[in-house]
PDB file of N, CA and C in Angstrom:
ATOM      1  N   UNK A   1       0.820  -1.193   0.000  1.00  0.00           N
ATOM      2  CA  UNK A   1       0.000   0.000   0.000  1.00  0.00           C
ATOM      3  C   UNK A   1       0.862   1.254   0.000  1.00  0.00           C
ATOM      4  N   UNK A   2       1.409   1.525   0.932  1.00  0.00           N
ATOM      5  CA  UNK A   2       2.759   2.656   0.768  1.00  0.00           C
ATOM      6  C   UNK A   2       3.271   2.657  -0.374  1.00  0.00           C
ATOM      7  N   UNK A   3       4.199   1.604  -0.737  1.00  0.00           N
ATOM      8  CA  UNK A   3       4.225   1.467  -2.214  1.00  0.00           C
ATOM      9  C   UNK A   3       3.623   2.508  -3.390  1.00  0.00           C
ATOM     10  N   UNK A   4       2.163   1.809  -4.013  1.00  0.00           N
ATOM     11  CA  UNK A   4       1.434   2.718  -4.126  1.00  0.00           C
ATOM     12  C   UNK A   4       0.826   4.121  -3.821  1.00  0.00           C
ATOM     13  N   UNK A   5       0.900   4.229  -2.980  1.00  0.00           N
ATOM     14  CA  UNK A   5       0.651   5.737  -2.774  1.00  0.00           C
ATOM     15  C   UNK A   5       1.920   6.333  -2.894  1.00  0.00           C
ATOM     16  N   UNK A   6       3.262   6.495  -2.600  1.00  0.00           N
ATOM     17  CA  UNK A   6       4.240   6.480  -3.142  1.00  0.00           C
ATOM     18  C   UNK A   6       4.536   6.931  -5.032  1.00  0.00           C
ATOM     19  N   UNK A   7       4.121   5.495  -5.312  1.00  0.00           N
ATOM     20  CA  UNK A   7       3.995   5.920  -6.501  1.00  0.00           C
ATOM     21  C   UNK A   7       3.378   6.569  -7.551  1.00  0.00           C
ATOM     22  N   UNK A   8       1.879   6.849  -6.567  1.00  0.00           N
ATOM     23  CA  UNK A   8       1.072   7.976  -7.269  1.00  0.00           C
ATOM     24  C   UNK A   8       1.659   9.112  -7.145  1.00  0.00           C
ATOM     25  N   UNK A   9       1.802   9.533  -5.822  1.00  0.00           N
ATOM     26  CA  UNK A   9       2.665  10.934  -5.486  1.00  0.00           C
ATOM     27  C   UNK A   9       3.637  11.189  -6.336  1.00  0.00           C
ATOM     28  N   UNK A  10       4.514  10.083  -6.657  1.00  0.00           N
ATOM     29  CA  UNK A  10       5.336  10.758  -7.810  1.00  0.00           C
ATOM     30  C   UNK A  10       5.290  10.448  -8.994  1.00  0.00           C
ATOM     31  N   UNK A  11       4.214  10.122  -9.759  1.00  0.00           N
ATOM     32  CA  UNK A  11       3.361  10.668 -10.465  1.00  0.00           C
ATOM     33  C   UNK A  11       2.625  11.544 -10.862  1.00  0.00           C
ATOM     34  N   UNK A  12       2.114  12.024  -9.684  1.00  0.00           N
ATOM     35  CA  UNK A  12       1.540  13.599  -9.748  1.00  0.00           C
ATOM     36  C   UNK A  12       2.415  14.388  -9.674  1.00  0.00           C
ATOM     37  N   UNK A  13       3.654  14.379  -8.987  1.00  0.00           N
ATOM     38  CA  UNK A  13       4.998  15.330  -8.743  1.00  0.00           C
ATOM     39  C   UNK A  13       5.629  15.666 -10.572  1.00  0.00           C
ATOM     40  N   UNK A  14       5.867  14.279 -11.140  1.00  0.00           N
ATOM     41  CA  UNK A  14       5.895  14.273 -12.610  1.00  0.00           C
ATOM     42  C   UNK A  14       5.677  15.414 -13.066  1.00  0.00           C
ATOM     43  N   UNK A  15       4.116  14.870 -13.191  1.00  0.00           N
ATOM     44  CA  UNK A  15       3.266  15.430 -14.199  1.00  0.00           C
ATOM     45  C   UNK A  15       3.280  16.910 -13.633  1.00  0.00           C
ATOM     46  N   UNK A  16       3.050  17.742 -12.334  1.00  0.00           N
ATOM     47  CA  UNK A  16       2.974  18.981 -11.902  1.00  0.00           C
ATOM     48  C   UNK A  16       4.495  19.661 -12.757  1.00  0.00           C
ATOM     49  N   UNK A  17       5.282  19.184 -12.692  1.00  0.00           N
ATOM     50  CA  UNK A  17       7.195  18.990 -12.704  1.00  0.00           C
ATOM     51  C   UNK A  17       6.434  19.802 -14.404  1.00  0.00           C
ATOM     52  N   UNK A  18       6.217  18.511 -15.104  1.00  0.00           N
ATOM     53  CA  UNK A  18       6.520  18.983 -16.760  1.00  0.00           C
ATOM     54  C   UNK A  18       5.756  19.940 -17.295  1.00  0.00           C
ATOM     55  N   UNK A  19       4.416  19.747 -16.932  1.00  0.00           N
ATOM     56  CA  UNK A  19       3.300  20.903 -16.809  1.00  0.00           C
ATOM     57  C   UNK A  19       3.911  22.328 -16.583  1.00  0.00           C
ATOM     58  N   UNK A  20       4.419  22.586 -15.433  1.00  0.00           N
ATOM     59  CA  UNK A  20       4.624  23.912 -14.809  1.00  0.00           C
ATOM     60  C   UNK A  20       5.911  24.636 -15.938  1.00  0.00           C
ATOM     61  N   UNK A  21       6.624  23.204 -16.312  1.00  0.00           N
ATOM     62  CA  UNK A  21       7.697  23.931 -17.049  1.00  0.00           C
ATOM     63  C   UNK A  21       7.638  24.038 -18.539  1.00  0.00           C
ATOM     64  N   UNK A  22       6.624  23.453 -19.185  1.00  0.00           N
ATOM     65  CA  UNK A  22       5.648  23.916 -20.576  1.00  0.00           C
ATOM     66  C   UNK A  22       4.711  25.115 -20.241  1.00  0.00           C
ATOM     67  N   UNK A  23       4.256  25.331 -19.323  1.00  0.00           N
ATOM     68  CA  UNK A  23       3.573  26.542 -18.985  1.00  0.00           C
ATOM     69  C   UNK A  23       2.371  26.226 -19.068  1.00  0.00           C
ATOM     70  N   UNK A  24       2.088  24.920 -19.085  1.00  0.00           N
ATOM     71  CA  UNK A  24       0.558  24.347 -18.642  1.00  0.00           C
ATOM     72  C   UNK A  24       0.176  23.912 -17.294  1.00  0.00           C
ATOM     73  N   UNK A  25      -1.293  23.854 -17.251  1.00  0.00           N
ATOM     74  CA  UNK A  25      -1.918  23.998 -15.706  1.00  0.00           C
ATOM     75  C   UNK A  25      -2.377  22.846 -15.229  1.00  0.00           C
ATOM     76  N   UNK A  26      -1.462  22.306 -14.095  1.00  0.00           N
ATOM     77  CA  UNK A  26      -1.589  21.493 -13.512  1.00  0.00           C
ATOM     78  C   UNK A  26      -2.547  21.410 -12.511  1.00  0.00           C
ATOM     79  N   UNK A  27      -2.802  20.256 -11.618  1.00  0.00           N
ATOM     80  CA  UNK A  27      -3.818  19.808 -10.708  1.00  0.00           C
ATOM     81  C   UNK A  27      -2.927  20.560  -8.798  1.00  0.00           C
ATOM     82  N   UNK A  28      -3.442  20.605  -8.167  1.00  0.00           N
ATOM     83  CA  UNK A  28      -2.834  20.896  -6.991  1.00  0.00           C
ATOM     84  C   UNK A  28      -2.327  19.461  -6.402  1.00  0.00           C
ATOM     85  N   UNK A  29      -0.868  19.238  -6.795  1.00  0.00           N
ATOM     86  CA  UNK A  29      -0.310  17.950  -5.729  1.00  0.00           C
ATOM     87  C   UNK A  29      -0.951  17.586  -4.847  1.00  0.00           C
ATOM     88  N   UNK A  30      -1.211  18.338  -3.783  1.00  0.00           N
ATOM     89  CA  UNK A  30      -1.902  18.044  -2.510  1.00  0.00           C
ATOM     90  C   UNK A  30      -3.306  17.427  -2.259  1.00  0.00           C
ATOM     91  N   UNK A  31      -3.865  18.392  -3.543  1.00  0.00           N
ATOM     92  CA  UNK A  31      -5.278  17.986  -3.293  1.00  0.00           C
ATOM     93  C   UNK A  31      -5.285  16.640  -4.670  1.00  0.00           C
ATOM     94  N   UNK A  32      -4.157  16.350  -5.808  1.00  0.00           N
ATOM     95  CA  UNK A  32      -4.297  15.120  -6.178  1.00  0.00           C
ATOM     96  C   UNK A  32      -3.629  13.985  -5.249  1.00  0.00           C
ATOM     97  N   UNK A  33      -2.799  14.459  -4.349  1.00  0.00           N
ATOM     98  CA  UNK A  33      -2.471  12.665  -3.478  1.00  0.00           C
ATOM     99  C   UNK A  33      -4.055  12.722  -2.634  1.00  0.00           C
ATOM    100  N   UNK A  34      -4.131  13.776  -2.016  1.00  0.00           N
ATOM    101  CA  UNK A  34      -6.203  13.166  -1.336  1.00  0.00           C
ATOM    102  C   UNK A  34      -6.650  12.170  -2.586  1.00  0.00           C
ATOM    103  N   UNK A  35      -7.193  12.702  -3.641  1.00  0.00           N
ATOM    104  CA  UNK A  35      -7.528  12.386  -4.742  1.00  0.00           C
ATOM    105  C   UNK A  35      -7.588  10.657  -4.674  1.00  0.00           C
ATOM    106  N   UNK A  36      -6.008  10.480  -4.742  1.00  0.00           N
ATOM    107  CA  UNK A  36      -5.790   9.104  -5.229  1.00  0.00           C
ATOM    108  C   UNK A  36      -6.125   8.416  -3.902  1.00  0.00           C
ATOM    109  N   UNK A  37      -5.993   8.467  -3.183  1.00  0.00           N
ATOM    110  CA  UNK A  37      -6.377   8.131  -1.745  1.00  0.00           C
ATOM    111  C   UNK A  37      -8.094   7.580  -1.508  1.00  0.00           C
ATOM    112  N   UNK A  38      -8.859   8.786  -1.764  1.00  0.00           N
ATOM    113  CA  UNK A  38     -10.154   8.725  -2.355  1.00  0.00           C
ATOM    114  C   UNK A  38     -10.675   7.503  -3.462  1.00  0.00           C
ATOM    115  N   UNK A  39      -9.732   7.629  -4.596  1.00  0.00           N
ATOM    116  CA  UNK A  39      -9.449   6.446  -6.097  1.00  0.00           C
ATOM    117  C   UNK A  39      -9.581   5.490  -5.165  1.00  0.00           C
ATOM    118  N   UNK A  40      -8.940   4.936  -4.172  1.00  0.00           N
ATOM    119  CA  UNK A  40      -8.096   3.669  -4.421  1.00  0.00           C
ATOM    120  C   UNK A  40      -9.348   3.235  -3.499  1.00  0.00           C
ATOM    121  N   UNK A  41      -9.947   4.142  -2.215  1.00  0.00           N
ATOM    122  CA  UNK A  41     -11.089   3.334  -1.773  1.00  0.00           C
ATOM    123  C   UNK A  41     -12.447   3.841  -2.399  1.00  0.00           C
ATOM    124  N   UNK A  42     -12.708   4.145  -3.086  1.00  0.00           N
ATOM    125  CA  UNK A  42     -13.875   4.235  -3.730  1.00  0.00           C
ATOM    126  C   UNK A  42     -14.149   4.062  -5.554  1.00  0.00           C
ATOM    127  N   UNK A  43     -13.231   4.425  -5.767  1.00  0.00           N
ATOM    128  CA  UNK A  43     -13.516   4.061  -7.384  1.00  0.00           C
ATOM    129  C   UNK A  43     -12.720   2.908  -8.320  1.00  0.00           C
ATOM    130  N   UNK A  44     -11.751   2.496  -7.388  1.00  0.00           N
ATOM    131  CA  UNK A  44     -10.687   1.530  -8.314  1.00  0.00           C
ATOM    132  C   UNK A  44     -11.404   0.195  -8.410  1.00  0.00           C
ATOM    133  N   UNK A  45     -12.162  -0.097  -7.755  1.00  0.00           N
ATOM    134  CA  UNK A  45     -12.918  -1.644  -7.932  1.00  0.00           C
ATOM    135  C   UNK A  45     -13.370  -1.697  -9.417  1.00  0.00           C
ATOM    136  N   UNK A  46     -14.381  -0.433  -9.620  1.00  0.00           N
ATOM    137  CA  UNK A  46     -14.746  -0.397 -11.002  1.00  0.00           C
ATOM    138  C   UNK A  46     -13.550  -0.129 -12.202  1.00  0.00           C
ATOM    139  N   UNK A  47     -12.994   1.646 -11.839  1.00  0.00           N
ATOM    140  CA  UNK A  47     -12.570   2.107 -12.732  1.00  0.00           C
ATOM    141  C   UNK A  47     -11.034   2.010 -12.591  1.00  0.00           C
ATOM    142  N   UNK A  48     -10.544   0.630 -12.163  1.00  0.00           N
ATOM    143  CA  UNK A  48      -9.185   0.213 -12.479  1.00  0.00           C
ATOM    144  C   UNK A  48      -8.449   0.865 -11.478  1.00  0.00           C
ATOM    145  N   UNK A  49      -7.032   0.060 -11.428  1.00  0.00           N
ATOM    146  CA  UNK A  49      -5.917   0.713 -10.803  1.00  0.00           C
ATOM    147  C   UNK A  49      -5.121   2.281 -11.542  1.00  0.00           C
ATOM    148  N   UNK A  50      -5.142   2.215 -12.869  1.00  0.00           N
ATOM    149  CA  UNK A  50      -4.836   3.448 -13.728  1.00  0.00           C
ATOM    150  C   UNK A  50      -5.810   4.153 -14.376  1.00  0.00           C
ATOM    151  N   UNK A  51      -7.002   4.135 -14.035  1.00  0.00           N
ATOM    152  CA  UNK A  51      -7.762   4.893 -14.545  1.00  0.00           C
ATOM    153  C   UNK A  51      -8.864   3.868 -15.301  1.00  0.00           C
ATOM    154  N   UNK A  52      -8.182   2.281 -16.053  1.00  0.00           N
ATOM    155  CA  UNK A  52      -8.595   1.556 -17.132  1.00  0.00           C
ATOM    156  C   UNK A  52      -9.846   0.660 -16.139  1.00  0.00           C
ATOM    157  N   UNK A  53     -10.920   0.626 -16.976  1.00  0.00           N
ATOM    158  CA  UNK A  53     -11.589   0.057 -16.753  1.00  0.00           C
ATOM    159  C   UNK A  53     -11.713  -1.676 -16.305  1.00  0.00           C
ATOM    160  N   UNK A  54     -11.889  -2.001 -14.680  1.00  0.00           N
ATOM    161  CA  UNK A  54     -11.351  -3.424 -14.222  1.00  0.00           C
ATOM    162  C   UNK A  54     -12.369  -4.383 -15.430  1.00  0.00           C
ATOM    163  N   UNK A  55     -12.938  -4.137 -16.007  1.00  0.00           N
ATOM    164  CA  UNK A  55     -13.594  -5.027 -16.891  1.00  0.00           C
ATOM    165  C   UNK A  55     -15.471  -4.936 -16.546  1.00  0.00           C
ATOM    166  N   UNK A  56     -15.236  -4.091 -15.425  1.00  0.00           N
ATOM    167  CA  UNK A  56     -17.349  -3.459 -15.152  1.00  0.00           C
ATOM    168  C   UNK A  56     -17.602  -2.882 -16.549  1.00  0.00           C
ATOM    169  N   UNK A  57     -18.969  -2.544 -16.043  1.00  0.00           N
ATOM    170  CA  UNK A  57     -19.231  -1.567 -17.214  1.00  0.00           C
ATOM    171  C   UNK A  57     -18.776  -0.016 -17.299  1.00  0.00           C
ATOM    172  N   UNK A  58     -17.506   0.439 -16.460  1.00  0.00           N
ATOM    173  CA  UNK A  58     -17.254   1.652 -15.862  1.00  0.00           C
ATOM    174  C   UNK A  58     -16.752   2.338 -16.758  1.00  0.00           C
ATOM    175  N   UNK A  59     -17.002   3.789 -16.850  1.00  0.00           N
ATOM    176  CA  UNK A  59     -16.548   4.094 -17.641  1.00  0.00           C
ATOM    177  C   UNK A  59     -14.396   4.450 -17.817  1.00  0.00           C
ATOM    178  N   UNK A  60     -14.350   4.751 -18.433  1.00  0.00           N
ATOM    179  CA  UNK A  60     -12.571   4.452 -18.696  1.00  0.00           C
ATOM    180  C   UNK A  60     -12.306   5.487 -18.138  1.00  0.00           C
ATOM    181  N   UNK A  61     -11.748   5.956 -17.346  1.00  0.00           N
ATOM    182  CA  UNK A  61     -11.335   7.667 -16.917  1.00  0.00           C
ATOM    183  C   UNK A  61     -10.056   8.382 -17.951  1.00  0.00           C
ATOM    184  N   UNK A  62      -8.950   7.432 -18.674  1.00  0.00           N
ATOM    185  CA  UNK A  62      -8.224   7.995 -19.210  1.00  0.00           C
ATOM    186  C   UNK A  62      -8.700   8.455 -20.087  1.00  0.00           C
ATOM    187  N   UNK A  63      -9.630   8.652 -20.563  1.00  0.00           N
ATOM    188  CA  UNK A  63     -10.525   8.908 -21.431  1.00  0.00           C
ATOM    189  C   UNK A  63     -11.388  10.448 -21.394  1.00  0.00           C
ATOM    190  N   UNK A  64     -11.508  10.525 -19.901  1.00  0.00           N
ATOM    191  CA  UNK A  64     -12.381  11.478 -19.463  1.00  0.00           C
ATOM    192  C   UNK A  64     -12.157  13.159 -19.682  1.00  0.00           C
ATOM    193  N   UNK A  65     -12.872  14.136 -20.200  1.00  0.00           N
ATOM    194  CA  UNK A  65     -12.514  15.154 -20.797  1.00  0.00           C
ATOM    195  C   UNK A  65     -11.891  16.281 -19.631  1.00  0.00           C
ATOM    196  N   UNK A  66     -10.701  16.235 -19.558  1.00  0.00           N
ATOM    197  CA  UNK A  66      -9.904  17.384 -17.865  1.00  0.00           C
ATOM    198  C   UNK A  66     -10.478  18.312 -18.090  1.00  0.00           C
ATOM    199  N   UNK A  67     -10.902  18.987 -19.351  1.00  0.00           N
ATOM    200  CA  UNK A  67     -11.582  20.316 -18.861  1.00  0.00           C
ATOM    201  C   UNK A  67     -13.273  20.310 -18.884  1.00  0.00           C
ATOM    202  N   UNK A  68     -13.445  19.063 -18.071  1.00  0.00           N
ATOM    203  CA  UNK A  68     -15.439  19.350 -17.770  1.00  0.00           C
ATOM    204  C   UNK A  68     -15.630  18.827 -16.336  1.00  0.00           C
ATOM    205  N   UNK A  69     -14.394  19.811 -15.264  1.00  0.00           N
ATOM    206  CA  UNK A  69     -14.929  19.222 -14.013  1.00  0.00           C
ATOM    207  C   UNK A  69     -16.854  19.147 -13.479  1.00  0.00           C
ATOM    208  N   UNK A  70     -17.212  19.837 -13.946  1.00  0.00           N
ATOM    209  CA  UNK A  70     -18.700  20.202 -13.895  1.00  0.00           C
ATOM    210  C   UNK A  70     -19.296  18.545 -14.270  1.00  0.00           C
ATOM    211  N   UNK A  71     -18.881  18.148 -15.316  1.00  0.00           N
ATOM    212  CA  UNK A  71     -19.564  17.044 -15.543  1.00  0.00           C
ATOM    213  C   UNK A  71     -18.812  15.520 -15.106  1.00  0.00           C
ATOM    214  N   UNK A  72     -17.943  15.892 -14.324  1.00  0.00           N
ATOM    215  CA  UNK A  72     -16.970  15.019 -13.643  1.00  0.00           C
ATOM    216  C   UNK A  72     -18.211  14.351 -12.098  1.00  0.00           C
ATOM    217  N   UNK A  73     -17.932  16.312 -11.567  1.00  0.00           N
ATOM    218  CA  UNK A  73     -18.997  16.373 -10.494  1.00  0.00           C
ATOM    219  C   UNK A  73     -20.541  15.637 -10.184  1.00  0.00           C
ATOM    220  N   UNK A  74     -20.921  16.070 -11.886  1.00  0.00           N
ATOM    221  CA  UNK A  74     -22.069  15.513 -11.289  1.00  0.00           C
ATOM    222  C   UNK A  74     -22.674  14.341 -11.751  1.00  0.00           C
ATOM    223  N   UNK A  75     -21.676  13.718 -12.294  1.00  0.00           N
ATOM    224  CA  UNK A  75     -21.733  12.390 -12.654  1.00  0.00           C
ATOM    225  C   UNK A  75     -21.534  10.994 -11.301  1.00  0.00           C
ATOM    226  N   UNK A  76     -20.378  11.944 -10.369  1.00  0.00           N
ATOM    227  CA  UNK A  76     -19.851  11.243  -9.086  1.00  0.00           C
ATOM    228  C   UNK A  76     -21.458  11.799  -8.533  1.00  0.00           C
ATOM    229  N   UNK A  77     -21.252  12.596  -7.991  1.00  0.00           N
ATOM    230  CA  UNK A  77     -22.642  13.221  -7.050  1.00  0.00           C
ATOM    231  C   UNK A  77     -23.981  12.392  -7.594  1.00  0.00           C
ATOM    232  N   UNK A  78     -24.351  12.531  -9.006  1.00  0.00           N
ATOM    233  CA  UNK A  78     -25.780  12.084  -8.904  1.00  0.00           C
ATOM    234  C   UNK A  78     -25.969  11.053  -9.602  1.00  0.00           C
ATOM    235  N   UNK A  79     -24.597  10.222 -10.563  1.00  0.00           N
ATOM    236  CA  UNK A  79     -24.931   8.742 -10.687  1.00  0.00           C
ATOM    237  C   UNK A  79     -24.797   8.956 -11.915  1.00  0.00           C
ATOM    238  N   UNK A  80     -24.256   8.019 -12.854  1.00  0.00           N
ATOM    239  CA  UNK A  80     -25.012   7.720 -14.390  1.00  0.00           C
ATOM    240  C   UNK A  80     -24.676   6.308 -15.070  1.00  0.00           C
ATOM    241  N   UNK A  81     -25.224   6.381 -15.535  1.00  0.00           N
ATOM    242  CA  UNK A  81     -25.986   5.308 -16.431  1.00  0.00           C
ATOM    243  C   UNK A  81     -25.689   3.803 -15.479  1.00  0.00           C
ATOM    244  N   UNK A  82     -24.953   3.005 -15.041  1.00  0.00           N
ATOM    245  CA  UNK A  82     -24.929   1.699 -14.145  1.00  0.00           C
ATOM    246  C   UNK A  82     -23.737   2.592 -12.585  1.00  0.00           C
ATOM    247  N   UNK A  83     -23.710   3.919 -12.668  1.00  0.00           N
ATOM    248  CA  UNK A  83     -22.823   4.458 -11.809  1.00  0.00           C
ATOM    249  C   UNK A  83     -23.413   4.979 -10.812  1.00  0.00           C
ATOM    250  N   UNK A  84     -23.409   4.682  -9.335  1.00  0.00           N
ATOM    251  CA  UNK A  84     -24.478   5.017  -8.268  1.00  0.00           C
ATOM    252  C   UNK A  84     -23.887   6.243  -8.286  1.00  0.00           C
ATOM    253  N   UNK A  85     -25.047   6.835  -7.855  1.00  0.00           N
ATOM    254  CA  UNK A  85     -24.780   8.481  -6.544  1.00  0.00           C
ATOM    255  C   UNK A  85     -24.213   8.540  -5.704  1.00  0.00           C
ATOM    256  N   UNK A  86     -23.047   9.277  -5.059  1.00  0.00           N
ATOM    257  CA  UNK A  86     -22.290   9.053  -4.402  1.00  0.00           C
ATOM    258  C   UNK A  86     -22.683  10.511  -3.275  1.00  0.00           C
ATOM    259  N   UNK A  87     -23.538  11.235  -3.688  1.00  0.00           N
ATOM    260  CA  UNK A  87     -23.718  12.502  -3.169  1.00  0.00           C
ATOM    261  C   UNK A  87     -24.120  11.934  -0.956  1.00  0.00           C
ATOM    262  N   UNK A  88     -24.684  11.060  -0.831  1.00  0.00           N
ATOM    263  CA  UNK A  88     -24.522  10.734   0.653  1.00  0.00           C
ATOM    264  C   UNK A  88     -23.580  10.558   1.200  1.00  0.00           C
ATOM    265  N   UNK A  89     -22.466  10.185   0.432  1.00  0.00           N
ATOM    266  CA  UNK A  89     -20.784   9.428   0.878  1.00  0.00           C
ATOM    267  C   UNK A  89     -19.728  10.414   0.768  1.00  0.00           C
ATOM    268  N   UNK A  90     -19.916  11.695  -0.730  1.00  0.00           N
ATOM    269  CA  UNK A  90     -18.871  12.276  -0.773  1.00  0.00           C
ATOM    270  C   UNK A  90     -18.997  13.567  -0.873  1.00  0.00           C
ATOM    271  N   UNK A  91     -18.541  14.372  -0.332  1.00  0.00           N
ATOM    272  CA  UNK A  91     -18.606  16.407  -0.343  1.00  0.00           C
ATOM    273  C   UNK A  91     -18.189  17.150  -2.014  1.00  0.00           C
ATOM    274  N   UNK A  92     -18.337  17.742  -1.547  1.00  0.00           N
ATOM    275  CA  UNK A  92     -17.739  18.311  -3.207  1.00  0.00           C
ATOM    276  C   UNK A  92     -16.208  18.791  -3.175  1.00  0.00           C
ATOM    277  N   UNK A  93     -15.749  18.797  -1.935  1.00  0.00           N
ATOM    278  CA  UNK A  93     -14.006  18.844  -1.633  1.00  0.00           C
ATOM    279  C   UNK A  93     -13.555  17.538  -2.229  1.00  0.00           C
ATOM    280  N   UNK A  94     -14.230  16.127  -1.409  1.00  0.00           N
ATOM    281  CA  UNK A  94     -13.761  15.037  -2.415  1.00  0.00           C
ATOM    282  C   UNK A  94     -13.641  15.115  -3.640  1.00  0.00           C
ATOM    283  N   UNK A  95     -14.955  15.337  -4.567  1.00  0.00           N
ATOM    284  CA  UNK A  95     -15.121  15.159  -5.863  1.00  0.00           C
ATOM    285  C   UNK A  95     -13.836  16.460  -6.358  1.00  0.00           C
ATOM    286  N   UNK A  96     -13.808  17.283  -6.461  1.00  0.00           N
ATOM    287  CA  UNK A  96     -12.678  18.028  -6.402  1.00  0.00           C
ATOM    288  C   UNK A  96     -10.873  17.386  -6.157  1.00  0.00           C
ATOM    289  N   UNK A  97     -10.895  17.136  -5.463  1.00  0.00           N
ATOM    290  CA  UNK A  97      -9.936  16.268  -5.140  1.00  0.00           C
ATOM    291  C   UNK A  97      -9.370  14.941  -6.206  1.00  0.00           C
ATOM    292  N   UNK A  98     -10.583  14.195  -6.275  1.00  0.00           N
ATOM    293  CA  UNK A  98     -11.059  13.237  -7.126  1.00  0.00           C
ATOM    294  C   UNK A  98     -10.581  13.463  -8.380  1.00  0.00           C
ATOM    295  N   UNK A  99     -10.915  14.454  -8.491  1.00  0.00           N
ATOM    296  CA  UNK A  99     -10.867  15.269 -10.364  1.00  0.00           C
ATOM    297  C   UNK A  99      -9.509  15.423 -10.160  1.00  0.00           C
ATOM    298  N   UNK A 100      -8.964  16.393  -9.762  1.00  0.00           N
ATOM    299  CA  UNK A 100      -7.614  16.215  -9.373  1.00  0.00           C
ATOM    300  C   UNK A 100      -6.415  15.318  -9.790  1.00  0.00           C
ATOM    301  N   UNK A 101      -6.748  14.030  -8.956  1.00  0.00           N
ATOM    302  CA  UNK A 101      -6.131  12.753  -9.277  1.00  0.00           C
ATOM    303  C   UNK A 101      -6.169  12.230 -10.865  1.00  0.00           C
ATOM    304  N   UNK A 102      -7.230  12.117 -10.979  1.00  0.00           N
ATOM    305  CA  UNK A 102      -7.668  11.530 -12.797  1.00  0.00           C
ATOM    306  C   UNK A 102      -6.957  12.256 -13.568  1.00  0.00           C
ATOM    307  N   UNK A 103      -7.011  14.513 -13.218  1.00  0.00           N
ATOM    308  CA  UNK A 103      -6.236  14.275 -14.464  1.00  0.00           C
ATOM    309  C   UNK A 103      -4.608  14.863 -14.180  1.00  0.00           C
ATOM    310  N   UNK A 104      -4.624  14.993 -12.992  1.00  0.00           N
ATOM    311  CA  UNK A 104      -2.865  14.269 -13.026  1.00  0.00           C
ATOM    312  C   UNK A 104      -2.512  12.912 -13.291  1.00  0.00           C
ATOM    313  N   UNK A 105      -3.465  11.771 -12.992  1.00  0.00           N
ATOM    314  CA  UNK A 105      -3.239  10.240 -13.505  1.00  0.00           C
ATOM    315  C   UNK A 105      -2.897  10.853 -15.121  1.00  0.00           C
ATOM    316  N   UNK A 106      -4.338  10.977 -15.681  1.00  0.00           N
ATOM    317  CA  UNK A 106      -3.741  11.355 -17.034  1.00  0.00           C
ATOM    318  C   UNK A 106      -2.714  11.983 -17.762  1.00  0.00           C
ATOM    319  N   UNK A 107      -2.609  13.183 -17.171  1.00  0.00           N
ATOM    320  CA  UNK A 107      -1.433  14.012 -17.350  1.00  0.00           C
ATOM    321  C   UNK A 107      -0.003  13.186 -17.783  1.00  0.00           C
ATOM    322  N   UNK A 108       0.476  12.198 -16.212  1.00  0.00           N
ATOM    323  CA  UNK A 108       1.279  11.721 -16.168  1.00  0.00           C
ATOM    324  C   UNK A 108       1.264  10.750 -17.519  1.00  0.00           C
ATOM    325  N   UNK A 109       0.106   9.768 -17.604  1.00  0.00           N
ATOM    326  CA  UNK A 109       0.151   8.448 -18.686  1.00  0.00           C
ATOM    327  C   UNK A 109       0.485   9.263 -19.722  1.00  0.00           C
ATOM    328  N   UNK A 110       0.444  10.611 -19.686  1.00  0.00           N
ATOM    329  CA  UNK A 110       1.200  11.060 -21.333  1.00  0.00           C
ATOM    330  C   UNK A 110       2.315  11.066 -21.399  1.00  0.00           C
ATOM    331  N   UNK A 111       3.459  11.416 -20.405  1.00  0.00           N
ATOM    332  CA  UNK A 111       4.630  11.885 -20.640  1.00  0.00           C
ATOM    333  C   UNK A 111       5.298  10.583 -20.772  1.00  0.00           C
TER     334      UNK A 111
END
């Protein structure tokens, strides 16, 4: 487990690293290690250890568009299509957070 979290962190460190020095806008480190933290107990059953879909019907996150936190939000919050509502379980600091992680995950799977 350390391990992993470990290796997300510097992953997100990466990706913040190459971002900042292309002059593109990265995720807040801090609030992507919450993020992955969040991932690993609530969304990785479905939506994989990297984002890839464990084989549910979930949707793929590497996939997912970084600039529509709005529809990130309320997809976690109010559910879609075989994806429960999470709005009893999680604040909108999580989902924030959440978003975070995915697209520093992504970020990073590019470089």
């Amino acid at each position: 487990m350390i391990f992993r979290t470990w290796r997300g962190a510097l992953a997100v460190a990466l990706a913040w690293s190459c971002l900042t020095q292309a002059g593109g806008r990265a995720p807040d480190p801090a609030l992507a290690e919450l993020g992955g933290q969040l991932y690993l107990q609530m969304c990785r059953q479905c939506h994989g250890q990297a984002l890839q879909s464990s084989g549910a019907a979930a949707a793929d996150l590497r996939q997912f568009p970084p600039d529509d936190p709005q529809r990130f939000h309320e997809s976690v919050m109010h559910g879609k299509n075989g994806m429960p509502a999470h709005d009893d379980i999680l604040t909108d600091e999580d989902i924030d957070a959440l978003f975070a992680y995915v697209t520093a995950t992504q970020q990073a799977q590019r470089q």
